[in-house]
C-alpha atoms as a PDB file:
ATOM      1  CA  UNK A   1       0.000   0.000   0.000  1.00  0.00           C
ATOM      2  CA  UNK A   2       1.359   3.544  -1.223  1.00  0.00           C
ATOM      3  CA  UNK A   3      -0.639   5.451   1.340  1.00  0.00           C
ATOM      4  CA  UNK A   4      -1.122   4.222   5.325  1.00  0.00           C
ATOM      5  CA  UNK A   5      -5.379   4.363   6.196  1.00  0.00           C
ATOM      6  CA  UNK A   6      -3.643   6.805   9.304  1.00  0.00           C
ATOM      7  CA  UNK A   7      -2.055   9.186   6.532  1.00  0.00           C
ATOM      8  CA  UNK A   8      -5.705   9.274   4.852  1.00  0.00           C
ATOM      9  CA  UNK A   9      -7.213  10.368   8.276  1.00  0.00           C
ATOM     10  CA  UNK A  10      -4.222  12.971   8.770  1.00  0.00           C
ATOM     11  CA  UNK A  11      -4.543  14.311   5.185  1.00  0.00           C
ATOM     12  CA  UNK A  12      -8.339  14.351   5.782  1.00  0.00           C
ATOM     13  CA  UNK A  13      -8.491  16.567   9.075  1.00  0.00           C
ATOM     14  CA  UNK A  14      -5.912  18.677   7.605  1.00  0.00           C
ATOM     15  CA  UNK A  15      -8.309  19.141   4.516  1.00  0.00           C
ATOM     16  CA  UNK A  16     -11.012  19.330   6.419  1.00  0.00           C
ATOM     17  CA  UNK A  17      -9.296  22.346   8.854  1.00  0.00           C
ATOM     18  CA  UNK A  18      -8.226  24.061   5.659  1.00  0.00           C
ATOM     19  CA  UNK A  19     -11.612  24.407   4.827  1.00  0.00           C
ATOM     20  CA  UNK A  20     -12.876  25.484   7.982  1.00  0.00           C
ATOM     21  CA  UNK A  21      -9.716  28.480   8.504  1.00  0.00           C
ATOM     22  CA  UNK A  22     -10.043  29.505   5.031  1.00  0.00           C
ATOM     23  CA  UNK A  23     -13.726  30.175   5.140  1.00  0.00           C
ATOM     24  CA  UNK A  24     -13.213  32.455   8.368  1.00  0.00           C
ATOM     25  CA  UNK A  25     -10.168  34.250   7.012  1.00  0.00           C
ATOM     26  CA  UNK A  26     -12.725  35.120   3.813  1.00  0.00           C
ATOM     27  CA  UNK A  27     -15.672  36.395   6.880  1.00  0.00           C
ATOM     28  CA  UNK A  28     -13.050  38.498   8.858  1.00  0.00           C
ATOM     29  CA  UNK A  29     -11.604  40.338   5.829  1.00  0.00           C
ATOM     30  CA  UNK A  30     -15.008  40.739   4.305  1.00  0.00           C
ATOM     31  CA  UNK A  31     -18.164  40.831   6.953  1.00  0.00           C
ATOM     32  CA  UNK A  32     -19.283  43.685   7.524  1.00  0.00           C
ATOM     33  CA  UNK A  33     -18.167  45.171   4.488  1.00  0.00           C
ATOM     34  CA  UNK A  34     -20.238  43.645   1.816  1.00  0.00           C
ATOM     35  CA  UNK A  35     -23.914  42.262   1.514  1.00  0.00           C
ATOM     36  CA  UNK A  36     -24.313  39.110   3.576  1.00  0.00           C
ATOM     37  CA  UNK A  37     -25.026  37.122   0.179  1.00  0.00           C
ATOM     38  CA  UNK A  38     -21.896  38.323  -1.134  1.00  0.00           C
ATOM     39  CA  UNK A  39     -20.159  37.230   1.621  1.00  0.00           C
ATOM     40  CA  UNK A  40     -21.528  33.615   1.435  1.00  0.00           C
ATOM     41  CA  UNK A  41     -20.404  34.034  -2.535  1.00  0.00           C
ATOM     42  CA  UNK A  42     -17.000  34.723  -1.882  1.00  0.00           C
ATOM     43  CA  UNK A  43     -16.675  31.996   1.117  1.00  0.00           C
ATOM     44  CA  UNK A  44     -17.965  29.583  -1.275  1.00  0.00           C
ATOM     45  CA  UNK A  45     -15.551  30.034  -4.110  1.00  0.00           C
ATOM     46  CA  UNK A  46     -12.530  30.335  -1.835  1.00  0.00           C
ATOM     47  CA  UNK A  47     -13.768  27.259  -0.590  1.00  0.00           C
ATOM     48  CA  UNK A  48     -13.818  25.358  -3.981  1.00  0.00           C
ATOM     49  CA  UNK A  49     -10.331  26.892  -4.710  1.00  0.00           C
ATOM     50  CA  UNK A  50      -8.874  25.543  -1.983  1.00  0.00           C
ATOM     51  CA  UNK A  51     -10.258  21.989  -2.041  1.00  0.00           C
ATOM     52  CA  UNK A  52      -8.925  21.725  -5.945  1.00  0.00           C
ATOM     53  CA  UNK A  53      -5.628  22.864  -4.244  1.00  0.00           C
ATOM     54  CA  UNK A  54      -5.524  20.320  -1.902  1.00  0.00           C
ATOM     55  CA  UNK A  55      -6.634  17.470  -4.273  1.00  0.00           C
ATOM     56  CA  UNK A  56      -4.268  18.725  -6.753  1.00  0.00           C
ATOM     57  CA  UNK A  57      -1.620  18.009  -3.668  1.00  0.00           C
ATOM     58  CA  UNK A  58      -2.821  14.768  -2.626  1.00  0.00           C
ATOM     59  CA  UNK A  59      -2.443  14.094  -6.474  1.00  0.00           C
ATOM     60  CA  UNK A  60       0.919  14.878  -6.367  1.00  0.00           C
ATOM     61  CA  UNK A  61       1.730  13.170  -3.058  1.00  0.00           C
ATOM     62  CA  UNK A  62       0.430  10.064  -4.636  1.00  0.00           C
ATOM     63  CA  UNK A  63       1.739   9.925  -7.906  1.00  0.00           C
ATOM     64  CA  UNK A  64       5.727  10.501  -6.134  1.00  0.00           C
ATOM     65  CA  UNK A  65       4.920   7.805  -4.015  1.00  0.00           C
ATOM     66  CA  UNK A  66       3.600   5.568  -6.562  1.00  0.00           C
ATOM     67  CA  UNK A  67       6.867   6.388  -9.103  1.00  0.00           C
ATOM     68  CA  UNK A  68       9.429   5.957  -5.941  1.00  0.00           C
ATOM     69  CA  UNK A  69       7.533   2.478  -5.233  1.00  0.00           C
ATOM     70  CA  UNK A  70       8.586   1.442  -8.828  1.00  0.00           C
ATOM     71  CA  UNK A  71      11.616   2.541  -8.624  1.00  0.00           C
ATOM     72  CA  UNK A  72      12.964   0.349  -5.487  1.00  0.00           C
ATOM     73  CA  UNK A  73      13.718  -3.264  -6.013  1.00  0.00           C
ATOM     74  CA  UNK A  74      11.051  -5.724  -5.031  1.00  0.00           C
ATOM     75  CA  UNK A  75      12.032  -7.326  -1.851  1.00  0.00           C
END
């Protein structure tokens, strides 16, 4: 197995956090100043950015992993 099942939970909660902070950054900078509607807008597409981000990482994480497990000699 590339990936551990306690990696996936780690990678998950970190994900899941990212989320969370990212969507409160986006109502401090913004509440207040714009319609509450907007506000929801703008969470939501932050949002969506950052959880292609992180699946474009995981991606990433598990295609080096998956290359450097060819690479090494079978034991």
């Amino acid at each position: 197995m590339i990936i551990k099942p306690g990696e996936i939970l780690t990678y998950a909660m970190v994900a899941i956090s990212s989320l969370f902070i990212m969507g409160s950054v986006v109502h401090m900078m913004v509440g207040g100043l714009v319609s509450e509607n907007t506000e929801i807008t703008l969470i939501a597409i932050i949002c969506i950015i950052d959880a292609i981000a992180i699946g474009f990482m995981a991606r990433d994480a598990y295609l080096r992993r998956k290359a450097a497990a060819e690479q090494q000699p079978p034991q």
